[in-house]
N, C-alpha and C. Protein backbone atom coordinates (compact mmCIF):
# COMPACT_ATOMS: atom_id res chain seq x y z
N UNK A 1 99.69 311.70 -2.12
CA UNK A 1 100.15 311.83 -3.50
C UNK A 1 99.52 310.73 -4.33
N UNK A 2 98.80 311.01 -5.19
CA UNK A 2 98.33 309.96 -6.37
C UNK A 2 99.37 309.91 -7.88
N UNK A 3 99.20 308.66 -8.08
CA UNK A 3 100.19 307.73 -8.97
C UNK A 3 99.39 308.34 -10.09
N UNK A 4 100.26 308.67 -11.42
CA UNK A 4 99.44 308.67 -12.51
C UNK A 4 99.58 307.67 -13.02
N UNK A 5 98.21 307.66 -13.95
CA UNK A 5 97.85 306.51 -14.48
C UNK A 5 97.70 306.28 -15.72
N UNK A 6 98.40 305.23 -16.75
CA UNK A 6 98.69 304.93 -18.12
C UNK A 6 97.48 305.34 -18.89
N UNK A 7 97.44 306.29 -19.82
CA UNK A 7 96.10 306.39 -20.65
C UNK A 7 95.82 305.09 -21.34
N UNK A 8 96.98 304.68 -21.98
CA UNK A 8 96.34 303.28 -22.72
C UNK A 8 97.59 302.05 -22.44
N UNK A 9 97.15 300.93 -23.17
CA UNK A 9 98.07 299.59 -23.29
C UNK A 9 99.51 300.18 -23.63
N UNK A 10 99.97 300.48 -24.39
CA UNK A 10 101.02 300.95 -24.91
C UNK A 10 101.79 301.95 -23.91
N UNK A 11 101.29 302.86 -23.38
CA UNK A 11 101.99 303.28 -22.60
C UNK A 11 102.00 302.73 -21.17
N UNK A 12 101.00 302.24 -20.65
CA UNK A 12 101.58 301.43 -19.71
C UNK A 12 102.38 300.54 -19.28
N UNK A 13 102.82 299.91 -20.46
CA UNK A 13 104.00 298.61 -20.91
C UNK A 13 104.91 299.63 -20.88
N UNK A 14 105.24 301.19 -21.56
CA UNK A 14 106.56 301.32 -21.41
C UNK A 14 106.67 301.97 -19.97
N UNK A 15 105.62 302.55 -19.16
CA UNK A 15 106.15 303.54 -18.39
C UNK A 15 106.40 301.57 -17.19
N UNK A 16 105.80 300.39 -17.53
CA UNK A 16 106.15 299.92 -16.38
C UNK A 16 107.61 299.13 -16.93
N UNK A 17 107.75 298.83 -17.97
CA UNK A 17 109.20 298.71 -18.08
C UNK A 17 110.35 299.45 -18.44
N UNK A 18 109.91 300.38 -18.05
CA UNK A 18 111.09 301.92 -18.14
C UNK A 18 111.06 302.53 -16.28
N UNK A 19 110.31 301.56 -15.54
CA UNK A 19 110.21 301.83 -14.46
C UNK A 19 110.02 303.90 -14.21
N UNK A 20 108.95 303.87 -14.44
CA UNK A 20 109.36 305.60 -14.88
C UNK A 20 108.93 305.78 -13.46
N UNK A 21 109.60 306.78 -12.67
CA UNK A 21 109.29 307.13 -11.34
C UNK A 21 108.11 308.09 -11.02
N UNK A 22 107.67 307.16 -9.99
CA UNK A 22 105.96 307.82 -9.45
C UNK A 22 104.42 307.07 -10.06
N UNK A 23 104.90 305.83 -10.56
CA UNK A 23 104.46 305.54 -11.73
C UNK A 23 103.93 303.85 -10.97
N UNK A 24 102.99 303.50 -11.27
CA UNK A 24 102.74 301.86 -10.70
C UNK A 24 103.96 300.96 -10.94
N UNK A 25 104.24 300.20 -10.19
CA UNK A 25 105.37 299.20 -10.34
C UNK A 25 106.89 300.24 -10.33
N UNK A 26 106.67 301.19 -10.18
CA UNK A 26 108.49 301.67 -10.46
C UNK A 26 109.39 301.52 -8.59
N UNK A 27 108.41 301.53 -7.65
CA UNK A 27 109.38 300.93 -6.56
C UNK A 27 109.67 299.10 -6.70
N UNK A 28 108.95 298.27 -7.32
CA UNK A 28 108.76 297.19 -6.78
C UNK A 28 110.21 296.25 -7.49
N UNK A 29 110.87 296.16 -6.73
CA UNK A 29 112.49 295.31 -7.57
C UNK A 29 111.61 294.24 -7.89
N UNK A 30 110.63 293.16 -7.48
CA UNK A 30 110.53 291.65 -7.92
C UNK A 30 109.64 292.10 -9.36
N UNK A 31 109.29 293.28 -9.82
CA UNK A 31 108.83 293.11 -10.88
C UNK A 31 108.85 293.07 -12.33
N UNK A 32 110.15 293.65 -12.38
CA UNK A 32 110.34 293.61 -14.00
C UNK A 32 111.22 292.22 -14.36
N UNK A 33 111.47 290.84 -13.72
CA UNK A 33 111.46 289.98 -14.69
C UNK A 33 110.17 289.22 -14.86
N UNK A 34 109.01 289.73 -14.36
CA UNK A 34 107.92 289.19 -14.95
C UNK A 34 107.25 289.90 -15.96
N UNK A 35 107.80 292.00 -15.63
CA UNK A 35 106.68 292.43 -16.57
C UNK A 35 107.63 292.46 -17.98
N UNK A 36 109.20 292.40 -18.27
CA UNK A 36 109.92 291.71 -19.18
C UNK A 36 109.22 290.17 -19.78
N UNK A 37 108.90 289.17 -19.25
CA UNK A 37 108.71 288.21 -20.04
C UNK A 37 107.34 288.69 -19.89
N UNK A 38 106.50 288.85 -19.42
CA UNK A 38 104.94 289.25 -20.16
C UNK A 38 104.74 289.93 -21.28
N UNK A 39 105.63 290.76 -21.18
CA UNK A 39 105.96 291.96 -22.79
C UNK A 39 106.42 290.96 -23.94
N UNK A 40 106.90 290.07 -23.28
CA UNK A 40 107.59 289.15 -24.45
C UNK A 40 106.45 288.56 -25.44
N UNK A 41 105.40 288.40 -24.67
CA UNK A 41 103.92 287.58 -24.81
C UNK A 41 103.36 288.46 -25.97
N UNK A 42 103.12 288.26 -27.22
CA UNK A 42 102.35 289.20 -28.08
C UNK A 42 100.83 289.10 -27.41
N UNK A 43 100.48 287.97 -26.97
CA UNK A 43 98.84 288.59 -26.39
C UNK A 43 98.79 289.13 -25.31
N UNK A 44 99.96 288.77 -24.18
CA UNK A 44 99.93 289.62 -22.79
C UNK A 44 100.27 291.56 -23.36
N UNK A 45 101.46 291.29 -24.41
CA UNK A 45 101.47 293.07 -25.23
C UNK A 45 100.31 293.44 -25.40
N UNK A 46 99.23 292.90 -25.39
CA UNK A 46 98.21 293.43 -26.44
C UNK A 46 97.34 293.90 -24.97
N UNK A 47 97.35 293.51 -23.50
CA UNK A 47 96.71 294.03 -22.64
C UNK A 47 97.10 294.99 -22.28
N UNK A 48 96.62 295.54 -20.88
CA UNK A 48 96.94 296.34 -20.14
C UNK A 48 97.38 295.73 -18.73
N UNK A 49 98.90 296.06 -18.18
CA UNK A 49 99.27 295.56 -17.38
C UNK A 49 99.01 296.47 -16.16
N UNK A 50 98.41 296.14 -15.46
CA UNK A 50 97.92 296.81 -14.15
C UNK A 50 98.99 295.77 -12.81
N UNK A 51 99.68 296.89 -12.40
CA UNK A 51 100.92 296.26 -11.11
C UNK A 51 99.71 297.15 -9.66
N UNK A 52 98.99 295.72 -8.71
CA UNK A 52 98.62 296.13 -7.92
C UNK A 52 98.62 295.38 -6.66
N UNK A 53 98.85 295.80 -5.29
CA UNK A 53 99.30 295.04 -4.62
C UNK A 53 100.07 293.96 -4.64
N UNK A 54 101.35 294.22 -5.06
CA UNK A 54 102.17 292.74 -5.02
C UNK A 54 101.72 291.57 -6.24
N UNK A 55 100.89 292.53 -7.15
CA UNK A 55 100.83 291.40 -8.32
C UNK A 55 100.70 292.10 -9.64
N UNK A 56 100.92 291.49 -11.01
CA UNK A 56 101.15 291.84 -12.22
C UNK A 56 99.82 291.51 -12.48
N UNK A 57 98.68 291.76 -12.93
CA UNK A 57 97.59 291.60 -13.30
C UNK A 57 97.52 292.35 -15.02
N UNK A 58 96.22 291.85 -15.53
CA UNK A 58 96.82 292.35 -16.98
C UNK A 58 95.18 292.04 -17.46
N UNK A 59 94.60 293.33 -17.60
CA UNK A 59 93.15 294.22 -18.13
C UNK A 59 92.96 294.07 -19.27
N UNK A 60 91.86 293.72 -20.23
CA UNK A 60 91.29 293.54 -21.26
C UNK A 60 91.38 294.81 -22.06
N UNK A 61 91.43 295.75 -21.15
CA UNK A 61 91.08 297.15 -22.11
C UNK A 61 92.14 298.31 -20.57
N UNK A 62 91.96 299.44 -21.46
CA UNK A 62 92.73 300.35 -20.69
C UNK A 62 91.57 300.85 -19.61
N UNK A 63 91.91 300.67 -18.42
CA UNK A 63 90.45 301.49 -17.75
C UNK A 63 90.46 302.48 -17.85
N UNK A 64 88.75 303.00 -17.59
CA UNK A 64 88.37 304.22 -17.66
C UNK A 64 88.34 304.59 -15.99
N UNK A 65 89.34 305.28 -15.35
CA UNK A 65 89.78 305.36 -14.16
C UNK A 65 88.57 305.36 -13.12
N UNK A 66 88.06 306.33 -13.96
CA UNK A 66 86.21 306.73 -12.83
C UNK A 66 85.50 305.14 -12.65
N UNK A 67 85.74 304.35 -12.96
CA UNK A 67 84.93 302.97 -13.38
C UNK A 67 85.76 301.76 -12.99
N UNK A 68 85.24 300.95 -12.57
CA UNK A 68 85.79 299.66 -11.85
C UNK A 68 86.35 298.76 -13.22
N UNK A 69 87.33 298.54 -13.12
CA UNK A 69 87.91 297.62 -14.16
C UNK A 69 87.62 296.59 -14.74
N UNK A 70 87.34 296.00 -15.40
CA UNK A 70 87.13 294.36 -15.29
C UNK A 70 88.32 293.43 -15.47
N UNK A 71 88.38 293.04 -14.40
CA UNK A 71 89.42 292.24 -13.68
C UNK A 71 88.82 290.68 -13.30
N UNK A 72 89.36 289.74 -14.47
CA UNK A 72 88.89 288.31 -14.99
C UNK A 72 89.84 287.25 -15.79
N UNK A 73 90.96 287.84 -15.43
CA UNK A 73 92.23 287.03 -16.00
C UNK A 73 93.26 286.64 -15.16
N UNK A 74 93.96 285.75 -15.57
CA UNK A 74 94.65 285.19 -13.95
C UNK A 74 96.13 286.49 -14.04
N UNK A 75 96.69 286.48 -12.88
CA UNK A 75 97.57 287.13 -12.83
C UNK A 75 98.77 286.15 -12.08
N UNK A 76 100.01 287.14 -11.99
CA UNK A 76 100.89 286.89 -11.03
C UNK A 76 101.42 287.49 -9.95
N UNK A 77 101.87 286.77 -8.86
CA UNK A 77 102.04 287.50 -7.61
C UNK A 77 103.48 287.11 -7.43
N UNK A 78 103.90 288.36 -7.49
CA UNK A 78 105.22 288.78 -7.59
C UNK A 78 105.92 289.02 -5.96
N UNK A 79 107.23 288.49 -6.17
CA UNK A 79 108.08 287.79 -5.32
C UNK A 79 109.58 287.40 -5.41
N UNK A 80 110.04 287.14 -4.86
CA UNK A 80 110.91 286.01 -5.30
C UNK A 80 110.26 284.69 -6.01
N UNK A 81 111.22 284.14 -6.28
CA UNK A 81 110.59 282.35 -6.91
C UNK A 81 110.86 281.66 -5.54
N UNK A 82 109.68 280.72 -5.81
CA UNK A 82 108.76 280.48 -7.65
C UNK A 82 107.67 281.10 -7.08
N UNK A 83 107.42 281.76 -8.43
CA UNK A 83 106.28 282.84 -8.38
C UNK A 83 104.99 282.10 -8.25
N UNK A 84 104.15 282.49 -7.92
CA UNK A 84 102.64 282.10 -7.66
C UNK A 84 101.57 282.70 -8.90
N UNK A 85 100.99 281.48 -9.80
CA UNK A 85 100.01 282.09 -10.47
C UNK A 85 98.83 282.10 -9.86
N UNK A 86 97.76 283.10 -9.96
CA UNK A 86 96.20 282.90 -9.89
C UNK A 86 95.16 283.32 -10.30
N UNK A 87 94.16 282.83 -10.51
CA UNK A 87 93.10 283.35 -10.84
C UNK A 87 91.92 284.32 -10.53
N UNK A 88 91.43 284.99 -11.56
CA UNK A 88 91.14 286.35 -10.76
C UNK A 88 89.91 286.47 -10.25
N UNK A 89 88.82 286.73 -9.39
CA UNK A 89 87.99 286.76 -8.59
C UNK A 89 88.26 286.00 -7.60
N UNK A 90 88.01 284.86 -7.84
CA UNK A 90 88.47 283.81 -6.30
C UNK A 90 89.54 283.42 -6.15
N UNK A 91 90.63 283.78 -7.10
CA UNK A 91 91.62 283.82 -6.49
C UNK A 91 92.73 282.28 -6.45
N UNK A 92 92.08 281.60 -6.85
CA UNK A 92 92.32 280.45 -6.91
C UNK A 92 93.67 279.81 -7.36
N UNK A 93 94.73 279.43 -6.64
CA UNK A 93 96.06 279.39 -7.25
C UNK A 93 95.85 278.28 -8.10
N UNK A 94 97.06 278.35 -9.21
CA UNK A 94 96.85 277.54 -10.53
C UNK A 94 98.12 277.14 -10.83
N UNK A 95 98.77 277.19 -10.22
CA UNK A 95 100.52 276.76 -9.84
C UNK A 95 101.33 277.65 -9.60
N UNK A 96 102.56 277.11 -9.46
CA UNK A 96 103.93 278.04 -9.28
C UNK A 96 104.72 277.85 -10.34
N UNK A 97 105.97 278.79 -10.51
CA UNK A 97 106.96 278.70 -11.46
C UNK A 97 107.68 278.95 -10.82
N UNK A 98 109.09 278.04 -11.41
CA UNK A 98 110.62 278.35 -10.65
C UNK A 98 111.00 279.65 -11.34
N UNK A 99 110.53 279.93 -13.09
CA UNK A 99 111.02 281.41 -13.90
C UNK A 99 109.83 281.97 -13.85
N UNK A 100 110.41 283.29 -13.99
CA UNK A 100 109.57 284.62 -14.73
C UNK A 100 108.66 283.78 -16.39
N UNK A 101 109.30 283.32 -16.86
CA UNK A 101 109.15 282.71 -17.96
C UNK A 101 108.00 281.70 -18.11
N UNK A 102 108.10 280.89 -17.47
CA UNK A 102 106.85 279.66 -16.92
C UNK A 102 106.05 280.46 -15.95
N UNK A 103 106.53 281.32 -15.61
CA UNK A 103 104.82 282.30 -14.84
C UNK A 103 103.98 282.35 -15.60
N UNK A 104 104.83 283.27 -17.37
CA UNK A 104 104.01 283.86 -17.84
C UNK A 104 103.24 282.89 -18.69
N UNK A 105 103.73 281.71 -18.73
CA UNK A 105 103.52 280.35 -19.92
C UNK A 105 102.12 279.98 -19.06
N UNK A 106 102.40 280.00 -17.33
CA UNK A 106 101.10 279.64 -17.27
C UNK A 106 100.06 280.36 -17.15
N UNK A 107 99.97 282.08 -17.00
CA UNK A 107 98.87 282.82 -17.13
C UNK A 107 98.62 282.63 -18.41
N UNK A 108 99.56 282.54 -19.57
CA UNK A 108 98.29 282.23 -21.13
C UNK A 108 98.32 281.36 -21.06
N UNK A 109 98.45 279.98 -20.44
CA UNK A 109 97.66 278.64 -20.47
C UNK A 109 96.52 278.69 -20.14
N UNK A 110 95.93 279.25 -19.15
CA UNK A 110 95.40 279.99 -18.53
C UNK A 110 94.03 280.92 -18.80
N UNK A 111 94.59 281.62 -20.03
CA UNK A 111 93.61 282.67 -20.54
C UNK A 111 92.39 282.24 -21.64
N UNK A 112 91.43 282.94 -21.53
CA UNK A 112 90.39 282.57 -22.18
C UNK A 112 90.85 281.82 -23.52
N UNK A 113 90.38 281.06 -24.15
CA UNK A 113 90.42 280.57 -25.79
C UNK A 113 90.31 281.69 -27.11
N UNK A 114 89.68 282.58 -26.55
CA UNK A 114 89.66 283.58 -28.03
C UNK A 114 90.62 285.24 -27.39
N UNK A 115 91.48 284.78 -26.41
CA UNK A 115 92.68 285.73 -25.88
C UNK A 115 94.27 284.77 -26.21
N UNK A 116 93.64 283.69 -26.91
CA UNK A 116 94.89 282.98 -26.82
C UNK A 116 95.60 281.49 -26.05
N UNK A 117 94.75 281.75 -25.32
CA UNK A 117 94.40 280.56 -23.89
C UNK A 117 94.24 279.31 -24.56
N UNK A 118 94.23 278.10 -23.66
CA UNK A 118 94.42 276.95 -23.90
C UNK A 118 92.68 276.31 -23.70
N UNK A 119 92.20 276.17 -25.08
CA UNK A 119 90.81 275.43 -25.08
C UNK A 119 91.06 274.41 -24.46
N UNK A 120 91.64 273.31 -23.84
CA UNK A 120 91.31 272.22 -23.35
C UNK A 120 92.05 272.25 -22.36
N UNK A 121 92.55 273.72 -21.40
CA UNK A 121 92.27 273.47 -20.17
C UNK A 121 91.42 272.99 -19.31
N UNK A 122 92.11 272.14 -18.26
CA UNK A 122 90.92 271.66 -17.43
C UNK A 122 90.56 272.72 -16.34
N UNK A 123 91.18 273.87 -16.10
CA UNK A 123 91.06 274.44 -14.64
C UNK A 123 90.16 275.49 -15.09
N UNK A 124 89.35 275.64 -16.13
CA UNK A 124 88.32 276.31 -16.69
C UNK A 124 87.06 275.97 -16.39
């Protein structure tokens, strides 16, 4: 059975916080107090939240399914606390949070400078 998949940003935010059944993220209990405070995020709203393997990851653009995503922003790996942030290709952890809340504080610390991100990060 294949999962359908959000045509765009907007509906993927509601079908993953409406947990709509059959749907990415609608079995996973550790995930909606992260994909709740990411929604909270007007620039994390403005992505596309992709729930894959055990993590909240969050896409520049809506993919075009036939086509490999580009996947280059840190995500979170969802759990119990404290959640684990990291970065995306290598993977590289970039701390933990005791909240859903400071997860999401540190993926946009995190994020590029013209997504919102913190220009004078050092882990850049």
């Amino acid at each position: 059975m294949s999962t359908p998949e959000a045509p765009d940003v907007e509906p993927a935010w509601t079908w993953l916080l409406e947990r709509r059944p059959l749907t990415r993220g609608c079995f996973d209990d550790t995930l909606p107090p992260i994909a709740a405070a990411a929604y909270e995020n007007p620039v994390l709203r403005g992505l596309f939240p992709f729930h894959t393997h055990g993590t909240l990851k969050f896409l520049r653009d809506a993919p075009l399914w036939h086509e490999t995503a580009i996947d280059d922003l840190p995500y979170v790996v969802l759990g119990d606390p404290p959640y684990s942030v990291h970065t995306a290709g290598d993977a590289k952890r970039l701390g933990e949070a005791a909240t859903a809340e400071e997860a999401i504080s540190l993926v946009v610390a995190h994020l590029p400078a013209h997504l919102g991100g913190n220009e004078d990060n050092p882990h850049r």
